[in-house]
N, C-alpha and C. Protein backbone atom coordinates (compact mmCIF):
# COMPACT_ATOMS: atom_id res chain seq x y z
N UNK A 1 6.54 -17.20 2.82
CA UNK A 1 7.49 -16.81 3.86
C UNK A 1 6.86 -15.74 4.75
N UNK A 2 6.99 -16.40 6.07
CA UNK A 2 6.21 -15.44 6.72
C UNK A 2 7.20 -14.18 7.50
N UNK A 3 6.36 -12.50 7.53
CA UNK A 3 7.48 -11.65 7.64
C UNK A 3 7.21 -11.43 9.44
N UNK A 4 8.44 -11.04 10.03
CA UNK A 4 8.47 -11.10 11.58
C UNK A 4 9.23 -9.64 11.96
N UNK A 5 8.37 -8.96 12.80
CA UNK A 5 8.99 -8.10 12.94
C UNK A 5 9.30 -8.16 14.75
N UNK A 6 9.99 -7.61 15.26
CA UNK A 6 10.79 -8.35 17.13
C UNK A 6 11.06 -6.89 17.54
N UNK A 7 9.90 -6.88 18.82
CA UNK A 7 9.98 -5.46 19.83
C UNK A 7 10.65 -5.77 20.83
N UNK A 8 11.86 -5.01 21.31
CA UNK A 8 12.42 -5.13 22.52
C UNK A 8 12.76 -4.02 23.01
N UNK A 9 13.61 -4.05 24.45
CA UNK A 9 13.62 -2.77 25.28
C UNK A 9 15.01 -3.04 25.69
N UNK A 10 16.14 -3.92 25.70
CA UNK A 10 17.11 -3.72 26.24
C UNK A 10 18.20 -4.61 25.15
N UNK A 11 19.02 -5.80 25.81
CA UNK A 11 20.39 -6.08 24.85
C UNK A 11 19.97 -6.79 23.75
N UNK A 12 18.27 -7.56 23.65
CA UNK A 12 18.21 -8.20 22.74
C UNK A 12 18.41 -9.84 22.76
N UNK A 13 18.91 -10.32 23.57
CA UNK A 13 19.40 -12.21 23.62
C UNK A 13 18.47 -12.43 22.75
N UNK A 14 17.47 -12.59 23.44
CA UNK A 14 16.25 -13.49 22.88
C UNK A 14 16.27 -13.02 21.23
N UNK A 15 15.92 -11.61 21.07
CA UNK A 15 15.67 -11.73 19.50
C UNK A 15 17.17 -11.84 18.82
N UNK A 16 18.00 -11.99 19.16
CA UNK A 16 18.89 -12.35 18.16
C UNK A 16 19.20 -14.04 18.30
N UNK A 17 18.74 -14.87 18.95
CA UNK A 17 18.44 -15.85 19.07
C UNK A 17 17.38 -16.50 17.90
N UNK A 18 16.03 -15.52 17.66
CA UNK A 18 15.10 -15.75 17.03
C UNK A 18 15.64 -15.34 15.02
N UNK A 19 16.79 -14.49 15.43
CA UNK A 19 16.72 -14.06 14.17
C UNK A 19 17.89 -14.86 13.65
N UNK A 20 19.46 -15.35 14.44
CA UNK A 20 19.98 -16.00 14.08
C UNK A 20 19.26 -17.51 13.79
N UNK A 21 18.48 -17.98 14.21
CA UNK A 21 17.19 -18.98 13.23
C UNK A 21 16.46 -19.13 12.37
N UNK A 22 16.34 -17.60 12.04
CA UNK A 22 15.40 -17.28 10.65
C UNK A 22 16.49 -17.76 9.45
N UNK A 23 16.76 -18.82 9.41
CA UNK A 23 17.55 -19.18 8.33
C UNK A 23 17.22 -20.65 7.35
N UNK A 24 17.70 -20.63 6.40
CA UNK A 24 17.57 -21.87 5.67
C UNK A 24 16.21 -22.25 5.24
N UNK A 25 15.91 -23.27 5.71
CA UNK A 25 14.30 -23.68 5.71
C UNK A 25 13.19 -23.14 6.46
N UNK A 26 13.85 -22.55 7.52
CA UNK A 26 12.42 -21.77 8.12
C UNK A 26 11.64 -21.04 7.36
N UNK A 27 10.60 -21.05 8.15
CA UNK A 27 9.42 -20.61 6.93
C UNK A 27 9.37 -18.98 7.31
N UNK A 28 9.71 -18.18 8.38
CA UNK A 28 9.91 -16.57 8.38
C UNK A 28 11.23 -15.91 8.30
N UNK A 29 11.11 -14.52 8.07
CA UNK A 29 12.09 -14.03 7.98
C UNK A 29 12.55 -12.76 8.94
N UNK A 30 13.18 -12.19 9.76
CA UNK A 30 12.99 -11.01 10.42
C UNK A 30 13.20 -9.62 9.33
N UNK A 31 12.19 -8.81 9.67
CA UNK A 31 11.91 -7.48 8.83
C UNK A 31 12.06 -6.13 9.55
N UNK A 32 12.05 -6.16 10.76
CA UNK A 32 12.06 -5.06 11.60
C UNK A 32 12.65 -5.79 13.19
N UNK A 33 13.43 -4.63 14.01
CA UNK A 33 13.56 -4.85 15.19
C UNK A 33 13.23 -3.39 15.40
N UNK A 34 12.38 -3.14 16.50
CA UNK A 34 11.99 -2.01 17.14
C UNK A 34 12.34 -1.73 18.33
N UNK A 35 12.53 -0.92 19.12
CA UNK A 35 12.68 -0.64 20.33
C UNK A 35 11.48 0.87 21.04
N UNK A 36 11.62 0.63 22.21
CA UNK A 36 10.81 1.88 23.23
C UNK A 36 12.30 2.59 23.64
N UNK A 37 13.18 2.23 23.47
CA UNK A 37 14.69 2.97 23.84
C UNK A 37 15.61 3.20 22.59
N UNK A 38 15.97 4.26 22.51
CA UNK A 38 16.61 4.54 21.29
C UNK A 38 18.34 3.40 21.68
N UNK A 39 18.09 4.04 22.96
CA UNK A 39 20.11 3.55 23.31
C UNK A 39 19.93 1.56 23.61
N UNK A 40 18.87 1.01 23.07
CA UNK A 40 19.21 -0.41 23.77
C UNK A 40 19.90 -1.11 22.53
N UNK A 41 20.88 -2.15 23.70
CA UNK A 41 21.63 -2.00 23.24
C UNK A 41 21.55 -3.89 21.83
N UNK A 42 20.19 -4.24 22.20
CA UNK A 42 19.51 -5.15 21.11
C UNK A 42 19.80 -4.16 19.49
N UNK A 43 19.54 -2.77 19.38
CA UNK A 43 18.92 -2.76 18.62
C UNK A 43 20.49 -2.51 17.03
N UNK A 44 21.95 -2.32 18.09
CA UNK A 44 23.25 -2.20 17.31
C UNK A 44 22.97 -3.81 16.91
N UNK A 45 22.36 -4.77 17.46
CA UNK A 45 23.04 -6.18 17.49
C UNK A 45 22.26 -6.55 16.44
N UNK A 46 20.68 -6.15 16.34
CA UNK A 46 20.20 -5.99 15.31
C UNK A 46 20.49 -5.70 13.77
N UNK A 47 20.81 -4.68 14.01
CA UNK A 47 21.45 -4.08 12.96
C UNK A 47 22.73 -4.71 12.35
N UNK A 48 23.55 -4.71 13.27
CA UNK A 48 24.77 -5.69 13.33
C UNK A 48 24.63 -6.93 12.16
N UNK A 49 23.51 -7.65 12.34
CA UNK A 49 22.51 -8.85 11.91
C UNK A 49 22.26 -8.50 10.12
N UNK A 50 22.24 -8.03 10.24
CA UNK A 50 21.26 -7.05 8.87
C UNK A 50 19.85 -6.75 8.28
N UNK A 51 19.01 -6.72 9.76
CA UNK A 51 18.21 -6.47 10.18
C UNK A 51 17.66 -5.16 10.26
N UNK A 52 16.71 -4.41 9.77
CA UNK A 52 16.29 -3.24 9.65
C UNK A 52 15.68 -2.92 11.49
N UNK A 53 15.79 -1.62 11.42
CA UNK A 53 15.67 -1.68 13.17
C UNK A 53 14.75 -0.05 13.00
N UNK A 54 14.63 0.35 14.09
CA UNK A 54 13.71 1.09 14.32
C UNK A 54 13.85 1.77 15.91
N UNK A 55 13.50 3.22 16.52
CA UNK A 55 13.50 3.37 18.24
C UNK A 55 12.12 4.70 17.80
N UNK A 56 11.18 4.46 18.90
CA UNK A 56 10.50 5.13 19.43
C UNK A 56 10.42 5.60 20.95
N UNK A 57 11.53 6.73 21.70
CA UNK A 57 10.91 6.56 22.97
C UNK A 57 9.95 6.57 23.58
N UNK A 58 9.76 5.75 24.46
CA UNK A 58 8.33 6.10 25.00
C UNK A 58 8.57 7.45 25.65
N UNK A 59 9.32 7.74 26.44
CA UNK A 59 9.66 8.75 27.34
C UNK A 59 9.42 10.31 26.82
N UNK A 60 9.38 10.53 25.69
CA UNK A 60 8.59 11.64 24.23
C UNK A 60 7.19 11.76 24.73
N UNK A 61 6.63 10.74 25.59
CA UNK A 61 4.98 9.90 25.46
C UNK A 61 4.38 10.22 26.92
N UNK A 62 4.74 11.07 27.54
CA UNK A 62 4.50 11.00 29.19
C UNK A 62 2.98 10.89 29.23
N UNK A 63 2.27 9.65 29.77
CA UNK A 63 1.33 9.92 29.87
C UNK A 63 0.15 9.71 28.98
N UNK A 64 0.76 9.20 27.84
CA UNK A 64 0.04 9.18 26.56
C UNK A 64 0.61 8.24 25.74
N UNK A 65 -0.03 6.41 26.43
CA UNK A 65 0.46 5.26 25.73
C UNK A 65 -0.38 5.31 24.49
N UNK A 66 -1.10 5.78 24.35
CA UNK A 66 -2.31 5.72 22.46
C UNK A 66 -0.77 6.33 21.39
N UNK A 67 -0.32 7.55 22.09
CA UNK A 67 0.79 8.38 21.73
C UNK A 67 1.56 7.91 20.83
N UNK A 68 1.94 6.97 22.11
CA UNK A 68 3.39 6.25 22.14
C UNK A 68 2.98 5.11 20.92
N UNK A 69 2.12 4.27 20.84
CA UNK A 69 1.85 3.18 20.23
C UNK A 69 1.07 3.81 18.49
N UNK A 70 1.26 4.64 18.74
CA UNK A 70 0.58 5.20 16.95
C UNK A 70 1.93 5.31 16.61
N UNK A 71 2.98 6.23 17.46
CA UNK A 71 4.33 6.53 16.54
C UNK A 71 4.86 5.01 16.70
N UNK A 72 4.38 4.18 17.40
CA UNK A 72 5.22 3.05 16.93
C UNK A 72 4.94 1.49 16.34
N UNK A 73 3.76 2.37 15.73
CA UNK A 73 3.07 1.48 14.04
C UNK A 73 3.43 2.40 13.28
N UNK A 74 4.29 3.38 13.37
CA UNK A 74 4.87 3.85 11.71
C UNK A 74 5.09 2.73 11.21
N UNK A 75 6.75 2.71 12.14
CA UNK A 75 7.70 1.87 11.53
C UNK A 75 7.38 0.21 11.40
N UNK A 76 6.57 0.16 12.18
CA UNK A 76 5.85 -1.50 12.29
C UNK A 76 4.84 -1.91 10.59
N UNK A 77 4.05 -1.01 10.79
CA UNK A 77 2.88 -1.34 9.79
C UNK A 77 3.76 -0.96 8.48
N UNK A 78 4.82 -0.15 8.41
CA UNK A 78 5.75 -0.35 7.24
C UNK A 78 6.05 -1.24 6.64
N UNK A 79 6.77 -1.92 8.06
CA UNK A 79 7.72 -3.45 7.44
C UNK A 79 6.82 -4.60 7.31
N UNK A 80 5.08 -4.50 7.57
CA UNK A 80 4.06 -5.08 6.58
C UNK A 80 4.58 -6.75 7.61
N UNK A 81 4.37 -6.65 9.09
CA UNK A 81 4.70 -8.20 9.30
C UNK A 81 3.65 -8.78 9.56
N UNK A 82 3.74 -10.31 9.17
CA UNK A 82 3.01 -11.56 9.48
C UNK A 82 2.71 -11.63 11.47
N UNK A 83 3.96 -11.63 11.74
CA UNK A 83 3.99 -12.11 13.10
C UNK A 83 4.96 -10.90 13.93
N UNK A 84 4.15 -10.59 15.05
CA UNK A 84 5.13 -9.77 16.18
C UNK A 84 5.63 -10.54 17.00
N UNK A 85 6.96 -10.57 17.62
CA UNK A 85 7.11 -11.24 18.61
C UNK A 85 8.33 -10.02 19.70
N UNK A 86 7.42 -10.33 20.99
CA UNK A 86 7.80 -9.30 21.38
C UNK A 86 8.94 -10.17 22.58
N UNK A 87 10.05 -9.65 22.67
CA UNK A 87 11.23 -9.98 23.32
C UNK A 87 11.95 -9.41 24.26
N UNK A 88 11.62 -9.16 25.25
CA UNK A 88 11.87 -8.29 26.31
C UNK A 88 11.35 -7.31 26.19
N UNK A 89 10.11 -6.52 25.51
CA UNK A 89 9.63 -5.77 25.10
C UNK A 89 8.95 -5.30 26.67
N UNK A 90 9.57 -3.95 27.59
CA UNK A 90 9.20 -3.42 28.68
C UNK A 90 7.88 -2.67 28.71
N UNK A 91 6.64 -2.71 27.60
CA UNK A 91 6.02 -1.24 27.73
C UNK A 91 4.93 -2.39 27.81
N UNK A 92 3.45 -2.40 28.82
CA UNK A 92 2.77 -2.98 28.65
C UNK A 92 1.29 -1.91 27.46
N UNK A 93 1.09 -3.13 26.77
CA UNK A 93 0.31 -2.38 25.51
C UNK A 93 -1.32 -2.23 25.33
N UNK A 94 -1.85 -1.46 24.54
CA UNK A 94 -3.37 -0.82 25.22
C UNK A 94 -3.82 -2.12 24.14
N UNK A 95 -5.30 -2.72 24.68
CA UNK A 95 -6.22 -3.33 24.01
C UNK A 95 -6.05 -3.06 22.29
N UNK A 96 -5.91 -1.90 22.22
CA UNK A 96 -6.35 -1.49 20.78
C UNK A 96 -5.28 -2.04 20.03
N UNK A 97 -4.18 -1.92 20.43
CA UNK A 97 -2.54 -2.08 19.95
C UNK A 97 -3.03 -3.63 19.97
N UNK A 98 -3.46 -4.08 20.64
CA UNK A 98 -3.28 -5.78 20.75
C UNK A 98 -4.22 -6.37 19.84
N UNK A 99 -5.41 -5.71 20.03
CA UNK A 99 -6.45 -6.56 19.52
C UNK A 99 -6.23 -6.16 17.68
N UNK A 100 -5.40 -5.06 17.42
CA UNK A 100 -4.84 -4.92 16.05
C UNK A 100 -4.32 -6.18 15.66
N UNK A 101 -3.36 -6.74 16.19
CA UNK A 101 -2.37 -8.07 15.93
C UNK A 101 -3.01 -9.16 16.01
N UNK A 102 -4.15 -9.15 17.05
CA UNK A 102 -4.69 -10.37 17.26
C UNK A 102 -4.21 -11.74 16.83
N UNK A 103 -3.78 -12.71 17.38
CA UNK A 103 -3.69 -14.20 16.82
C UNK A 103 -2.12 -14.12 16.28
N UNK A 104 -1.72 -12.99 16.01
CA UNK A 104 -0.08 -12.63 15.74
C UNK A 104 0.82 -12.50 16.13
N UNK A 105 0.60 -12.25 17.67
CA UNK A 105 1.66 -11.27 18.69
C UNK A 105 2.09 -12.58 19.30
N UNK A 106 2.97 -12.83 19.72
CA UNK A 106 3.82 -13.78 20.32
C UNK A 106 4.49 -12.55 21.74
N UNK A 107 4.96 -13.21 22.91
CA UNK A 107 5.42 -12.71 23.93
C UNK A 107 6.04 -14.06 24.76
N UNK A 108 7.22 -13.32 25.53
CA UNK A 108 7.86 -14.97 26.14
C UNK A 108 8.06 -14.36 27.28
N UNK A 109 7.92 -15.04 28.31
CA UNK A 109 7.62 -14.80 29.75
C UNK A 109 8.59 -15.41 30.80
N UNK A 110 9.46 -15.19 31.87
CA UNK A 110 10.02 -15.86 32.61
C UNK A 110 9.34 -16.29 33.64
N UNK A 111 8.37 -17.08 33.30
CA UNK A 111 7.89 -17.92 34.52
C UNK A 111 6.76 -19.16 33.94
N UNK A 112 6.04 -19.71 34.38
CA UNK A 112 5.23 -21.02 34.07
C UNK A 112 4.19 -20.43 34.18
N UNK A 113 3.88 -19.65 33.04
CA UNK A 113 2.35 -18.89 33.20
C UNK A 113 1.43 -19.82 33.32
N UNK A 114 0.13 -19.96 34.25
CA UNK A 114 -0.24 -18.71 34.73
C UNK A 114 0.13 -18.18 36.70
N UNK A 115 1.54 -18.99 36.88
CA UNK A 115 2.28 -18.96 37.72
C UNK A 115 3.07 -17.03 37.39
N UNK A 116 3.31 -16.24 38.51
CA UNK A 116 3.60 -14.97 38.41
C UNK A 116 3.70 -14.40 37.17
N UNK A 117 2.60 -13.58 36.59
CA UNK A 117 2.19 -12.58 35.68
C UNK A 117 3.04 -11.52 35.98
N UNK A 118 3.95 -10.39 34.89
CA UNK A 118 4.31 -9.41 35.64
C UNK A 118 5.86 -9.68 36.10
N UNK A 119 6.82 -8.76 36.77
CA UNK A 119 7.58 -8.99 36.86
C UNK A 119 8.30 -9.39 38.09
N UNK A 120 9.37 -9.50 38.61
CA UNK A 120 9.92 -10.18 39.59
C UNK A 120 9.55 -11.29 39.90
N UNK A 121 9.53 -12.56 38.74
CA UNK A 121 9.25 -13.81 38.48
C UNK A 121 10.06 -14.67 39.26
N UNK A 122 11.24 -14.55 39.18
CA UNK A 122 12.56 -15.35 39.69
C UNK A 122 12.28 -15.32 41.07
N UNK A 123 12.60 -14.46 41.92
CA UNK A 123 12.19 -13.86 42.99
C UNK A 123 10.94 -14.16 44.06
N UNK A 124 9.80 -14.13 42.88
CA UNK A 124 8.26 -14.94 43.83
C UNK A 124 8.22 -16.16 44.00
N UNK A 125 8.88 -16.84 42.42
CA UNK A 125 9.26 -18.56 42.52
C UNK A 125 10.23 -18.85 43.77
N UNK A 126 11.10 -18.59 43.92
CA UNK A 126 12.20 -18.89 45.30
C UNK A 126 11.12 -18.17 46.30
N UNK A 127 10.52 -17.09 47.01
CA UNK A 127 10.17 -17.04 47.95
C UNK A 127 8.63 -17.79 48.65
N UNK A 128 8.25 -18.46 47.00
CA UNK A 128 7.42 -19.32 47.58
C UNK A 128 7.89 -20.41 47.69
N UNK A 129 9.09 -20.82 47.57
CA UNK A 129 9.62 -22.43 47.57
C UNK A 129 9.07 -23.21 46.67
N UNK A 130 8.96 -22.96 45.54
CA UNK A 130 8.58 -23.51 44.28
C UNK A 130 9.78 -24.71 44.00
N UNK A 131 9.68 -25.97 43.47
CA UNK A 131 10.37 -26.68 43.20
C UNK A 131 10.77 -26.19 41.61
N UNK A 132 10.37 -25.87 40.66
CA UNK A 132 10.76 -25.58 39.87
C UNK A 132 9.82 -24.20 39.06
N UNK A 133 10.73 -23.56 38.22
CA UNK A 133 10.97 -22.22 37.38
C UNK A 133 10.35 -22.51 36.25
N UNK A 134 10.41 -21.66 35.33
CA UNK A 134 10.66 -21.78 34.09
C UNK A 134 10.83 -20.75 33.19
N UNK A 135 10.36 -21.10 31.43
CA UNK A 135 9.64 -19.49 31.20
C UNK A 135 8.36 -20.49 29.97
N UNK A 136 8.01 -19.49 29.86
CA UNK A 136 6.82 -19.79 28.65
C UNK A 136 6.68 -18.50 27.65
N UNK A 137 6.02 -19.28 25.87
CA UNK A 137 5.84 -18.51 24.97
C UNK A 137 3.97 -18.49 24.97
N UNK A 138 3.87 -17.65 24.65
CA UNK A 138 1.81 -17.24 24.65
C UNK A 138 1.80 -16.30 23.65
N UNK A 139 0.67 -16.87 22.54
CA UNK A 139 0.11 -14.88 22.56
C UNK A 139 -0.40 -14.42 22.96
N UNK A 140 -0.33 -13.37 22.81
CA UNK A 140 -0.70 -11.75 23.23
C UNK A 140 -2.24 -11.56 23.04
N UNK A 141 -2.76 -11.45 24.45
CA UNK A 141 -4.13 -11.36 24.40
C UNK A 141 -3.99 -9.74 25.27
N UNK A 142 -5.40 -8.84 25.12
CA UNK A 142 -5.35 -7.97 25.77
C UNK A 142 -4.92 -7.83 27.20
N UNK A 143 -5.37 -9.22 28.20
CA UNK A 143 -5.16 -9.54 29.62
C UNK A 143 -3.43 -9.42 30.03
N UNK A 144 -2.61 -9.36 30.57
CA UNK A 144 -1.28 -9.42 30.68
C UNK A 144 -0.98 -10.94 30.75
N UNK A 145 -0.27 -11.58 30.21
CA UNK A 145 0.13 -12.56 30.17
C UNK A 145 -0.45 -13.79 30.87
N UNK A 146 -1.64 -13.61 30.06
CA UNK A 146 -2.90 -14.45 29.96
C UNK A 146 -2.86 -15.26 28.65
N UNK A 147 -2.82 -15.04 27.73
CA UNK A 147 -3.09 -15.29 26.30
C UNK A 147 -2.54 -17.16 26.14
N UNK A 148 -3.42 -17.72 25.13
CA UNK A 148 -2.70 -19.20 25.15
C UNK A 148 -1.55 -19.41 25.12
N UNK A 149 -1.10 -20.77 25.42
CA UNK A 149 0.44 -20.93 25.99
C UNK A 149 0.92 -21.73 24.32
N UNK A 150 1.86 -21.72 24.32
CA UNK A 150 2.28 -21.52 22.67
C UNK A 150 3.63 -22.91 23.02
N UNK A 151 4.55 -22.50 24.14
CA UNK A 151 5.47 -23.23 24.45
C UNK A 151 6.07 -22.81 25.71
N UNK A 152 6.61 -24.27 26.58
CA UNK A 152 6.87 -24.26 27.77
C UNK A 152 8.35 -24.72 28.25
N UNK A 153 8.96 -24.32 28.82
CA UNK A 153 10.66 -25.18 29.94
C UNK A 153 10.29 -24.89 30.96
N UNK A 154 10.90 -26.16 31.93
CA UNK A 154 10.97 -26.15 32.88
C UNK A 154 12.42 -26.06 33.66
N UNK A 155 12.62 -25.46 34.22
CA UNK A 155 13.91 -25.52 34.67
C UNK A 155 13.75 -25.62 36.71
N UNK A 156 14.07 -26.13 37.40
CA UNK A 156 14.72 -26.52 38.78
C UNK A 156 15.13 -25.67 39.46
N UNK A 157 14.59 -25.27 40.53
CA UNK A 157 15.01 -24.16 41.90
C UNK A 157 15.83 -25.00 42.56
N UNK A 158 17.00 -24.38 42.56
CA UNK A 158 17.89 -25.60 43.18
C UNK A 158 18.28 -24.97 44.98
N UNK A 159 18.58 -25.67 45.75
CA UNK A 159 18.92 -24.99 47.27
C UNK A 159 19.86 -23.83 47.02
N UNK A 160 19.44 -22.38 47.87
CA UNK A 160 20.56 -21.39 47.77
C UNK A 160 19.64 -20.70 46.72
N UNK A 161 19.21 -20.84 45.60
CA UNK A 161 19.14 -19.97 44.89
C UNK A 161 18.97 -18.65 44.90
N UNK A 162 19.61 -17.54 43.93
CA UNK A 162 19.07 -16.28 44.35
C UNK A 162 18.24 -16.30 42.87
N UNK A 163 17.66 -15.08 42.72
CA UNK A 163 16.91 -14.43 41.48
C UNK A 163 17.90 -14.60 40.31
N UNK A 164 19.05 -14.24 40.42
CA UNK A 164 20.10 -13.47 39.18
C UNK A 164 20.38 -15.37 38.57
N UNK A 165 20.69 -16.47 39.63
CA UNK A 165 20.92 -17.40 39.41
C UNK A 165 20.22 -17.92 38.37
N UNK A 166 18.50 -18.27 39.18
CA UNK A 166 17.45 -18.84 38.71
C UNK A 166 17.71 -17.92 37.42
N UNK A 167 17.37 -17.05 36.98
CA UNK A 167 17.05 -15.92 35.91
C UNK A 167 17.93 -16.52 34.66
N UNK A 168 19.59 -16.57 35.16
CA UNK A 168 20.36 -17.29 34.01
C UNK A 168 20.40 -18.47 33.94
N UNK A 169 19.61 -19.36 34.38
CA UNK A 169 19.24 -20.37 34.08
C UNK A 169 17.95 -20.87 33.10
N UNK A 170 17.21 -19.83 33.53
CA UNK A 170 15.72 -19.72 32.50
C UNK A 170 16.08 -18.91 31.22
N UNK A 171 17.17 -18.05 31.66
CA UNK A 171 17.30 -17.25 30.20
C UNK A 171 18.09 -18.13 29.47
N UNK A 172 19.13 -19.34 29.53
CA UNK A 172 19.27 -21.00 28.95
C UNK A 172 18.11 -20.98 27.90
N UNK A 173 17.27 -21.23 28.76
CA UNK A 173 15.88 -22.02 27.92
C UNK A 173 14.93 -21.52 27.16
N UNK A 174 15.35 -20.07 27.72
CA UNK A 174 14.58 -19.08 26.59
C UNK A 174 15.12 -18.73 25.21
N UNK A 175 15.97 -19.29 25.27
CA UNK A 175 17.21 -18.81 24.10
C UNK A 175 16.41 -20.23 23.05
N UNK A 176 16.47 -21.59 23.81
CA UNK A 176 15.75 -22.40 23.08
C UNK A 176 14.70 -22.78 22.62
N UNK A 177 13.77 -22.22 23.71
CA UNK A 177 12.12 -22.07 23.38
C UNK A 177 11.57 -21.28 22.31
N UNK A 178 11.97 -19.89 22.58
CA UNK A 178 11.19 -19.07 21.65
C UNK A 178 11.78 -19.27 20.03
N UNK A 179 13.10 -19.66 19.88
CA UNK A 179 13.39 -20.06 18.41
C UNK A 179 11.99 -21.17 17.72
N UNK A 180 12.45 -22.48 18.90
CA UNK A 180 11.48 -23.68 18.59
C UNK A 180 9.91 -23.22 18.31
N UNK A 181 9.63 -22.20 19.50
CA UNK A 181 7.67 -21.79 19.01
C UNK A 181 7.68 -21.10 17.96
N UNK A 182 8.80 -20.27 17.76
CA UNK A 182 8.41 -19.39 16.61
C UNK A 182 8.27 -20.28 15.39
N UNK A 183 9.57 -21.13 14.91
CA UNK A 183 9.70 -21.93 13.89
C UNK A 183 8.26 -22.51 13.57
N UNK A 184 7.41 -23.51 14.55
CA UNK A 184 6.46 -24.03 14.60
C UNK A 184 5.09 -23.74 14.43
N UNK A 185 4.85 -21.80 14.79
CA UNK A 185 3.91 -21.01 14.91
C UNK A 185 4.12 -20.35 13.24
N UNK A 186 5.17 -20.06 12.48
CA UNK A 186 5.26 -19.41 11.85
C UNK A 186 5.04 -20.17 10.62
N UNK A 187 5.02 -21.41 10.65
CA UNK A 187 4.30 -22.90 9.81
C UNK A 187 2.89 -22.92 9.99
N UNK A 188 2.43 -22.49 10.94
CA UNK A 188 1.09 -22.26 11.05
C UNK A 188 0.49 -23.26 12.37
N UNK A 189 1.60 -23.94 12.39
CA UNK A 189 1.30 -24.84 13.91
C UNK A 189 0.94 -24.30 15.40
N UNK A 190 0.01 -24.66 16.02
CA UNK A 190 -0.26 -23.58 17.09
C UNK A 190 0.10 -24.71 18.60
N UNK A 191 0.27 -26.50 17.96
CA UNK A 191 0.55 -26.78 19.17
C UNK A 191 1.58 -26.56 20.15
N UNK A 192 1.44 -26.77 21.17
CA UNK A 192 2.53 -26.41 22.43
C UNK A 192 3.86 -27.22 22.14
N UNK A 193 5.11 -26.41 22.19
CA UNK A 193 6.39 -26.92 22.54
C UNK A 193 6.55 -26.78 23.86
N UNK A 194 7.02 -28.31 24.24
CA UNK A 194 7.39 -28.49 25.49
C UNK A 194 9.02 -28.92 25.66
N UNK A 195 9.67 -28.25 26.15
CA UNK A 195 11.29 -28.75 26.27
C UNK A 195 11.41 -29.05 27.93
């Protein structure tokens, strides 16, 4: 059984998505939810779950991401996980932090990487007139959301669209993707889910 521990920065969807799946036959289990915000509001829902949780602010850290990322492998390298998967997780992370996890770190992206890296995804897709959105799962390579593609949706820019639209439409598919890669990755399978 493989152990999963889920970094995020705000309400959480995605990882309680991932963790309401950790059930039955799946082959992981969630062990930790962490946060860079003590107040987000993932980390009650977490808990809620019965899920061990964890907050490090970064904001303690001005200036000093090595800082920030040692106090927040206390609580990580504690709960001893197999797999990170990071879920809205806002703090981008130093080489060293990454290349620690290597081959482990999972990250899910709102867009068709290697289509807009970075944020205001929704937004660049509509102002380039993109026919269609999406999001994608990768790991975590030192590069920003570079790392191999793990699993993919596609979802449709439809006429009119704004950002907030497109956005809850991809966040749909993110709810279904990252359950499906994790399940598949955490078996040891590395091929691509495509929905």
């Amino acid at each position: 059984m493989k152990r999963v521990a889920i970094l995020i920065s705000g309400g959480g969807s995605n990882m309680l998505r991932l963790v309401e799946d950790m059930q039955g036959d799946h082959p992981a289990r969630p062990v930790l939810v962490a946060s860079n915000d003590p107040a987000a509001a993932g980390l009650a829902r977490a808990a809620a779950a019965g899920v061990p949780i964890a907050a490090v602010d970064h904001r303690g850290f001005p200036g000093d991401r090595a800082g920030f990322e040692a106090a927040l492998l206390e609580p990580l390298l504690a709960a001893r996980p197999d797999i990170i998967c990071l879920a809205g997780f806002m703090r981008i992370l130093t080489p060293d932090f990454v290349s620690r996890f290597a081959g482990r770190m999972l990250n899910i992206h709102p867009s068709l990487l290697p289509k807009y890296p970075g944020l205001h995804t929704h937004a660049r897709a509509i102002e380039a007139g993109d026919a269609e959105a999406g999001v994608t799962v990768h790991e975590v390579t030192p590069e920003l959301d570079a790392g191999p593609i793990l699993g993919r949706a596609r979802v449709p820019v439809l006429p009119g669209d704004t950002p907030e639209a497109l956005a809850a439409r991809v966040l749909a598919q993110e709810h279904r993707l990252y359950p499906a890669v994790l399940r598949r990755f955490a078996a040891g399978d590395r091929r691509p889910v495509c929905l």
